[in-house]
C-alpha atoms as a PDB file:
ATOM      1  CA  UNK A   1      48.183  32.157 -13.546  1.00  0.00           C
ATOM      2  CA  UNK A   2      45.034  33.748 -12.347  1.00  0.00           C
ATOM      3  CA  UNK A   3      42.785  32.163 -14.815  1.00  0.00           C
ATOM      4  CA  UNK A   4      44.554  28.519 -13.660  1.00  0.00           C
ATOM      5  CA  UNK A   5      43.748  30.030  -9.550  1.00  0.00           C
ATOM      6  CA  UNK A   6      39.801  30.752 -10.965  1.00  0.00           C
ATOM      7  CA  UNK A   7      39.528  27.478 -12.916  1.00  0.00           C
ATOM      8  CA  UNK A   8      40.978  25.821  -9.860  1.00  0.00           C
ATOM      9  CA  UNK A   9      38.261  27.503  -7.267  1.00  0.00           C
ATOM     10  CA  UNK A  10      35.459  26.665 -10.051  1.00  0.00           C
ATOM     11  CA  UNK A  11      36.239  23.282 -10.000  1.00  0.00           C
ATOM     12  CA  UNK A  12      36.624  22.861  -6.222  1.00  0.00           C
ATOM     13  CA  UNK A  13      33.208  24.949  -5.453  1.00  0.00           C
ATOM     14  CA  UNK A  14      31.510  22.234  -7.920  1.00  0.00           C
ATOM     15  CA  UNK A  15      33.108  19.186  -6.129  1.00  0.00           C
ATOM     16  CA  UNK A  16      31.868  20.885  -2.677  1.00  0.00           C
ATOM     17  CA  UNK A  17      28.462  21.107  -4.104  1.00  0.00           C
ATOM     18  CA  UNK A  18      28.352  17.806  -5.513  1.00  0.00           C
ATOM     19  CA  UNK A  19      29.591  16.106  -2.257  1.00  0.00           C
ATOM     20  CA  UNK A  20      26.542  17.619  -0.462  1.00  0.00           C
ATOM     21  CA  UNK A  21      24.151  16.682  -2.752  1.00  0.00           C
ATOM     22  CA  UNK A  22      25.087  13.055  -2.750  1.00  0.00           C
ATOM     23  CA  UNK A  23      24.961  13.700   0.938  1.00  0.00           C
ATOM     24  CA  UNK A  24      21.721  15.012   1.017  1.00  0.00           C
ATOM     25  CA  UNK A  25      19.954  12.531  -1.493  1.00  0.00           C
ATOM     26  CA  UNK A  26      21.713   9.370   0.573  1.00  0.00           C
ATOM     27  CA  UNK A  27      20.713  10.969   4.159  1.00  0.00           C
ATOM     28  CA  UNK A  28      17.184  11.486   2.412  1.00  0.00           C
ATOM     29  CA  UNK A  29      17.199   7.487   1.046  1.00  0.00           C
ATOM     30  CA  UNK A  30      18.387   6.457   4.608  1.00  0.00           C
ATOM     31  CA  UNK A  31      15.395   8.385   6.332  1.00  0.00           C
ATOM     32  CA  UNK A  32      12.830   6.273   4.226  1.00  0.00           C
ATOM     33  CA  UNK A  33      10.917   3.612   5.987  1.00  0.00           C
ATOM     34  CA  UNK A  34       9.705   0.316   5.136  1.00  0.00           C
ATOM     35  CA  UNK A  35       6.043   0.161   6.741  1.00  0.00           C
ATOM     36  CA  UNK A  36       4.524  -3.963   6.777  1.00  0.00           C
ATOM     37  CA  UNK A  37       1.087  -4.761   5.916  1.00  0.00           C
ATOM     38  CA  UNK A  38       0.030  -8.052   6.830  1.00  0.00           C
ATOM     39  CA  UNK A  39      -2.413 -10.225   5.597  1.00  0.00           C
ATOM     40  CA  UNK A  40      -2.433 -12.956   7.889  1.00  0.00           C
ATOM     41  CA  UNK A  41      -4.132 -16.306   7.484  1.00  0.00           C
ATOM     42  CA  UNK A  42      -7.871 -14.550   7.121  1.00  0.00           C
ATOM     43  CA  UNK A  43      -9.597 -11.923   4.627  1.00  0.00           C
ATOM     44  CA  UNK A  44      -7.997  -8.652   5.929  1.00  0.00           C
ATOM     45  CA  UNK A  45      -5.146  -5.985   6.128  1.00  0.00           C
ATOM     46  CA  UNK A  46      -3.417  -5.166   9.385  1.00  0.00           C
ATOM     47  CA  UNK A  47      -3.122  -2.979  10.200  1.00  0.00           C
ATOM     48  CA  UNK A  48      -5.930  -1.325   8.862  1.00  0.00           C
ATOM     49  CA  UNK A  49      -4.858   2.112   9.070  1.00  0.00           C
ATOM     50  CA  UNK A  50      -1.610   3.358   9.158  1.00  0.00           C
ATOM     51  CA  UNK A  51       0.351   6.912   9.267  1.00  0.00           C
ATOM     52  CA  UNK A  52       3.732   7.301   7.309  1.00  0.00           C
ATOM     53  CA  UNK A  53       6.144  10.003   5.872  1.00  0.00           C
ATOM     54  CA  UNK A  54       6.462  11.554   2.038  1.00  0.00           C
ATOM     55  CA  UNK A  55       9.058   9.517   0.448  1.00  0.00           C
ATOM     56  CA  UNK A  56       8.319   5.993   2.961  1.00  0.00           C
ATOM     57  CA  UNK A  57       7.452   2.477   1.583  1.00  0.00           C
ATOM     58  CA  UNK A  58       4.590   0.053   2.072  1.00  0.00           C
ATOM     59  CA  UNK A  59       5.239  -3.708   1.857  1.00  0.00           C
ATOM     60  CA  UNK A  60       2.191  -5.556   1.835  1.00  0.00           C
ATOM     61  CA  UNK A  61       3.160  -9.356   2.581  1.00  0.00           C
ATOM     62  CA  UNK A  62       0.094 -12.320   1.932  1.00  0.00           C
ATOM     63  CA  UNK A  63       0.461 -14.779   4.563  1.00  0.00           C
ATOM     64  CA  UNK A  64      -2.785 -15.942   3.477  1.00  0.00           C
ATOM     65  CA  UNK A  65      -3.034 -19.521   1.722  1.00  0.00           C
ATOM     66  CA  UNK A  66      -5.361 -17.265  -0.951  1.00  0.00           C
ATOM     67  CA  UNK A  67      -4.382 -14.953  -3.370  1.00  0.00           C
ATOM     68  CA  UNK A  68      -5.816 -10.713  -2.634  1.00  0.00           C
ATOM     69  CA  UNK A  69      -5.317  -7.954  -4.299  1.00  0.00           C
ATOM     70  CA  UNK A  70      -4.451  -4.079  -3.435  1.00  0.00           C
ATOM     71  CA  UNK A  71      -6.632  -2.161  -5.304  1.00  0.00           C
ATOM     72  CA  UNK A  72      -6.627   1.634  -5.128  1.00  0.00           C
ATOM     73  CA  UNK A  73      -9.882   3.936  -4.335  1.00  0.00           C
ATOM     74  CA  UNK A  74      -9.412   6.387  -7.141  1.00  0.00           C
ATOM     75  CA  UNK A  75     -12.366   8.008  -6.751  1.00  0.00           C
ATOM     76  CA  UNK A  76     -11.483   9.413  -3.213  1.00  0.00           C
ATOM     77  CA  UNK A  77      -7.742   8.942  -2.985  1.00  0.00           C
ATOM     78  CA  UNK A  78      -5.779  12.706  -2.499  1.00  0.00           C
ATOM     79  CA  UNK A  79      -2.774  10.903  -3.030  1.00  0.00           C
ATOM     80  CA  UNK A  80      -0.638   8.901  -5.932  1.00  0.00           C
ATOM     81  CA  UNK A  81      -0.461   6.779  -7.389  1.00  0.00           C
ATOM     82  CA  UNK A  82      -3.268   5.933  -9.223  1.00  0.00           C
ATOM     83  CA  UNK A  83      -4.588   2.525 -11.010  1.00  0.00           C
ATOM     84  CA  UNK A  84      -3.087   0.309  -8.943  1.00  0.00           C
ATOM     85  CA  UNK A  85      -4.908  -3.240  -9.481  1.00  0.00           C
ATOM     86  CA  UNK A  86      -1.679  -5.667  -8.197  1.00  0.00           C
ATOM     87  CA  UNK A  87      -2.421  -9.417  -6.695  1.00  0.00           C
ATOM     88  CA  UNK A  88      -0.417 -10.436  -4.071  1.00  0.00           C
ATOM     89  CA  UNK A  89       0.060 -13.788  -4.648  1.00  0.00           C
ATOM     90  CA  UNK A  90      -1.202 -16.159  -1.346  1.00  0.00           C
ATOM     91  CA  UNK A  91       1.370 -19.164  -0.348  1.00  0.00           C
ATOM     92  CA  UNK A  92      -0.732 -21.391  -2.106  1.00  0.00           C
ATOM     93  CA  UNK A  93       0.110 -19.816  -5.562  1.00  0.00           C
ATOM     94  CA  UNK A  94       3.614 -18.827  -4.996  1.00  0.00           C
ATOM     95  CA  UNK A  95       5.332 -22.218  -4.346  1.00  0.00           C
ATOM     96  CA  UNK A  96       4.326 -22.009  -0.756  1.00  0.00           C
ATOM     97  CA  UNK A  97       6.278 -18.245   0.014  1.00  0.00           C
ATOM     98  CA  UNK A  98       4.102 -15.232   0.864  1.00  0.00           C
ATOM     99  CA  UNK A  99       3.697 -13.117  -1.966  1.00  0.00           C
ATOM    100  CA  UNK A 100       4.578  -9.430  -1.612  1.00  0.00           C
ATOM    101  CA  UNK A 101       4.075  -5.958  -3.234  1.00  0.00           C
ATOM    102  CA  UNK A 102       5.588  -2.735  -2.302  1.00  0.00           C
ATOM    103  CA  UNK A 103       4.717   0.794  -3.124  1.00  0.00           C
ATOM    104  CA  UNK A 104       6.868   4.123  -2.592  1.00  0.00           C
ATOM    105  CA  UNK A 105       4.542   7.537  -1.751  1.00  0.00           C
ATOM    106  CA  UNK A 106       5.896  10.506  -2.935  1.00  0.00           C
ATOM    107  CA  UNK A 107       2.877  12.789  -2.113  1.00  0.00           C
ATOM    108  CA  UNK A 108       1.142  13.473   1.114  1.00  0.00           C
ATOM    109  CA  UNK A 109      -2.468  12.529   1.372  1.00  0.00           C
ATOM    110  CA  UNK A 110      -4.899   9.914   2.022  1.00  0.00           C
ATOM    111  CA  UNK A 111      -4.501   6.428  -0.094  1.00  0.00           C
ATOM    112  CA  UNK A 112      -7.095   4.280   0.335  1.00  0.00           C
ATOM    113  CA  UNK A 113      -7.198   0.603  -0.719  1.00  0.00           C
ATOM    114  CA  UNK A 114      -9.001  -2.816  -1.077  1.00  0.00           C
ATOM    115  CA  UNK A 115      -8.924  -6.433  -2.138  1.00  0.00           C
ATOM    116  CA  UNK A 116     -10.714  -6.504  -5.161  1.00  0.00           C
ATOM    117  CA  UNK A 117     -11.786 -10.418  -4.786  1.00  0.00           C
ATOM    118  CA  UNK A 118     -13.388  -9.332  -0.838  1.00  0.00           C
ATOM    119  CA  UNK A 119     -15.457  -5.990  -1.647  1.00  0.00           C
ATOM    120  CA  UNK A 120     -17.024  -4.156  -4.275  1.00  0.00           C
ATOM    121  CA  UNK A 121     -17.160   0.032  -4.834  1.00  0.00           C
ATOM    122  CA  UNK A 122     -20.421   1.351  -4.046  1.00  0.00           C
ATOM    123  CA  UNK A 123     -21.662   3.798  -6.870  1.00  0.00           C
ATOM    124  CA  UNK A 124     -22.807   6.624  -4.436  1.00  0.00           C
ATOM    125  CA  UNK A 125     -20.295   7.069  -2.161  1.00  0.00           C
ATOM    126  CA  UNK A 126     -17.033   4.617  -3.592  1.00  0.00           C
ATOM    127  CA  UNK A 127     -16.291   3.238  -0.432  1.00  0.00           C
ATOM    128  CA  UNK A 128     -15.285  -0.468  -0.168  1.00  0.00           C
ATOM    129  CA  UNK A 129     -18.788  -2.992   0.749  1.00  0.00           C
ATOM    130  CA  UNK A 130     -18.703  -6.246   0.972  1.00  0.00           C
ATOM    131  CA  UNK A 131     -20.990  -7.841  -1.426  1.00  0.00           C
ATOM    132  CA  UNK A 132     -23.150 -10.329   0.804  1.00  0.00           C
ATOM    133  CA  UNK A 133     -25.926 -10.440   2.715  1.00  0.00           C
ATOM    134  CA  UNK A 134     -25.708  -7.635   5.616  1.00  0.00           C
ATOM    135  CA  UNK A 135     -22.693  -6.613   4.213  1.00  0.00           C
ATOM    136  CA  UNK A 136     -21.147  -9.626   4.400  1.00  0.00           C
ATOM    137  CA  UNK A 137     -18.663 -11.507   1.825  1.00  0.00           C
ATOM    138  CA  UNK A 138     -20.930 -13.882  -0.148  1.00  0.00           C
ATOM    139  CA  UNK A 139     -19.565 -17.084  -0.354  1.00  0.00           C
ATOM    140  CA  UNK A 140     -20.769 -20.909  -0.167  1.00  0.00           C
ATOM    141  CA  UNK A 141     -17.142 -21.880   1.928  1.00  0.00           C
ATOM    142  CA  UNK A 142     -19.256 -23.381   4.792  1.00  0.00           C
ATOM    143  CA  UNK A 143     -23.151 -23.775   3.844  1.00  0.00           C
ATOM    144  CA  UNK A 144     -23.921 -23.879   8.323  1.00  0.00           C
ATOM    145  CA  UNK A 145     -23.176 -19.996   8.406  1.00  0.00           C
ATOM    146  CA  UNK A 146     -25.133 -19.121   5.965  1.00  0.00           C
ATOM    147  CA  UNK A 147     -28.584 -17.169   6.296  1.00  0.00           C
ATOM    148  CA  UNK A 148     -30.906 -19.186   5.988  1.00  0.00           C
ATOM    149  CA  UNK A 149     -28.796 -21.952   7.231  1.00  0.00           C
ATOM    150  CA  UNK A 150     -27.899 -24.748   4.185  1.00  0.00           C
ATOM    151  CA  UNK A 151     -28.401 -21.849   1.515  1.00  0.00           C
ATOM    152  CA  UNK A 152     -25.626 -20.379  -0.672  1.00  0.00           C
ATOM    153  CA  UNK A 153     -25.848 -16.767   0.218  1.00  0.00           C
ATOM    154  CA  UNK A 154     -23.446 -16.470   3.513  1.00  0.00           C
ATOM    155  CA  UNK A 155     -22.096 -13.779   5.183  1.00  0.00           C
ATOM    156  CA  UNK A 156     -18.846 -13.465   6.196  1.00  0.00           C
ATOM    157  CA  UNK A 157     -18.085 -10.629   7.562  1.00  0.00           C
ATOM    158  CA  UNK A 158     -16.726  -6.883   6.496  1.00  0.00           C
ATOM    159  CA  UNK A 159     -14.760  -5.554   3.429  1.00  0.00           C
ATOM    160  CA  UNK A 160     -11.170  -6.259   3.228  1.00  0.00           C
ATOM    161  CA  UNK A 161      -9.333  -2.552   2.997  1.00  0.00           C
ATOM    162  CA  UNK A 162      -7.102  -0.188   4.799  1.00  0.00           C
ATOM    163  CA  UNK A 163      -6.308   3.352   4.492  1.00  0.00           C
ATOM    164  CA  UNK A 164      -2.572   4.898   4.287  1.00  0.00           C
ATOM    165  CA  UNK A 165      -1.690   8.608   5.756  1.00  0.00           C
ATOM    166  CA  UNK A 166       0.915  10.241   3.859  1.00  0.00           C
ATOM    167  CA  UNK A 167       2.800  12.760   5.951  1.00  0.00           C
ATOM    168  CA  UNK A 168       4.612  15.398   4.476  1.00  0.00           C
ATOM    169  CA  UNK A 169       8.398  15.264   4.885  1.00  0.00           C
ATOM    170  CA  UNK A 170       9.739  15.536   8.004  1.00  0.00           C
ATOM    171  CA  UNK A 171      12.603  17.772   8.414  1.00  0.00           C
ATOM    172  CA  UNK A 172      15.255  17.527  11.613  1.00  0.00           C
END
C-alpha cells in the first residue's frame, strides 16, 4: 500500500513538473516578437537600425521590384548566426509577391548586415561601402546622374545595410 501511495506521489510530482514546463516554454514562445524590415521600392533597409529581445524574429519583406540580399558582417558581428548569404526575392522575380526571409536570434549582440548586390566589405575595417564613385553605387541606370555627366560611372548614393541589437531576455 505504501509503495502504491509513493508511486502515486512520484507520478503526480512529474505531471506537476511537466505542466510547468510546457507552461514555461509556451509563455516563452508567446513573448517572441516578429520585428519587419522593409525594403521599400528603393536600395535600402528600414529601418536601418533596430533593438530587439534574445529569442525575437526578424522578417525582412522586399517590396522592391529588384531582387537584395541579407548578407551577414562576419567579421564584426558578436552575435549568431553566421554565413548568412539569403536573396530576398523582389516582386519582379517572385510572380509579383514580395519575397521574404526571416531569422530567429538566440544570442544577444550586435548583427550587422548588407545587400550583397548594393555594397562591398572594405578590407581594413569590414564595414559595408558602396562601390562607386564618392561612395556611391556604380551603376549606368540613368547616364544624366552620372559624374561626368553621359559617362558610365554614376553614383547613387550610400550602402544598403542595417544593424540588429540583440537584447538579452527580458524577464517580468
Amino acid at each position: 500500500m505504501r509503495l502504491r501511495v509513493r508511486g502515486l506521489l512520484l507520478l503526480t510530482l512529474g505531471l506537476a513538473v511537466l505542466v510547468g514546463v510546457a507552461s514555461r516554454l509556451s509563455a516563452e514562445k508567446a513573448k517572441s516578437h516578429h520585428t519587419l524590415v522593409g525594403i521599400p521600392a528603393e536600395d535600402r533597409f528600414a529601418p536601418f537600425a533596430i533593438q530587439i529581445r534574445q529569442g525575437d524574429t526578424v522578417d525582412w519583406v522586399n517590396n522592391d521590384t529588384d531582387d537584395h540580399t541579407v548578407v551577414s558582417n562576419d567579421a564584426i558581428n558578436t552575435a549568431n548566426p553566421k554565413n548568412i548569404d539569403v536573396i530576398v526575392p523582389g516582386t519582379d522575380s517572385n510572380g509579383g509577391q514580395p519575397g521574404t526571409f526571416s531569422i530567429t536570434f538566440h544570442d544577444p549582440g550586435i548583427w550587422n548586415y548588407y545587400c550583397r548586390f548594393h555594397s562591398t566589405l572594405n578590407d581594413e575595417y569590414h564595414q559595408p561601402f558602396a562601390p562607386g564613385p564618392r561612395g556611391g553605387i556604380q551603376t549606368t541606370k540613368d547616364p544624366s546622374m552620372c559624374d561626368p555627366a553621359g559617362s558610365d560611372t554614376c553614383d547613387f548614393g550610400t550602402p544598403m545595410m542595417g544593424v540588429i541589437t540583440i537584447l538579452p531576455h527580458h524577464e517580468d
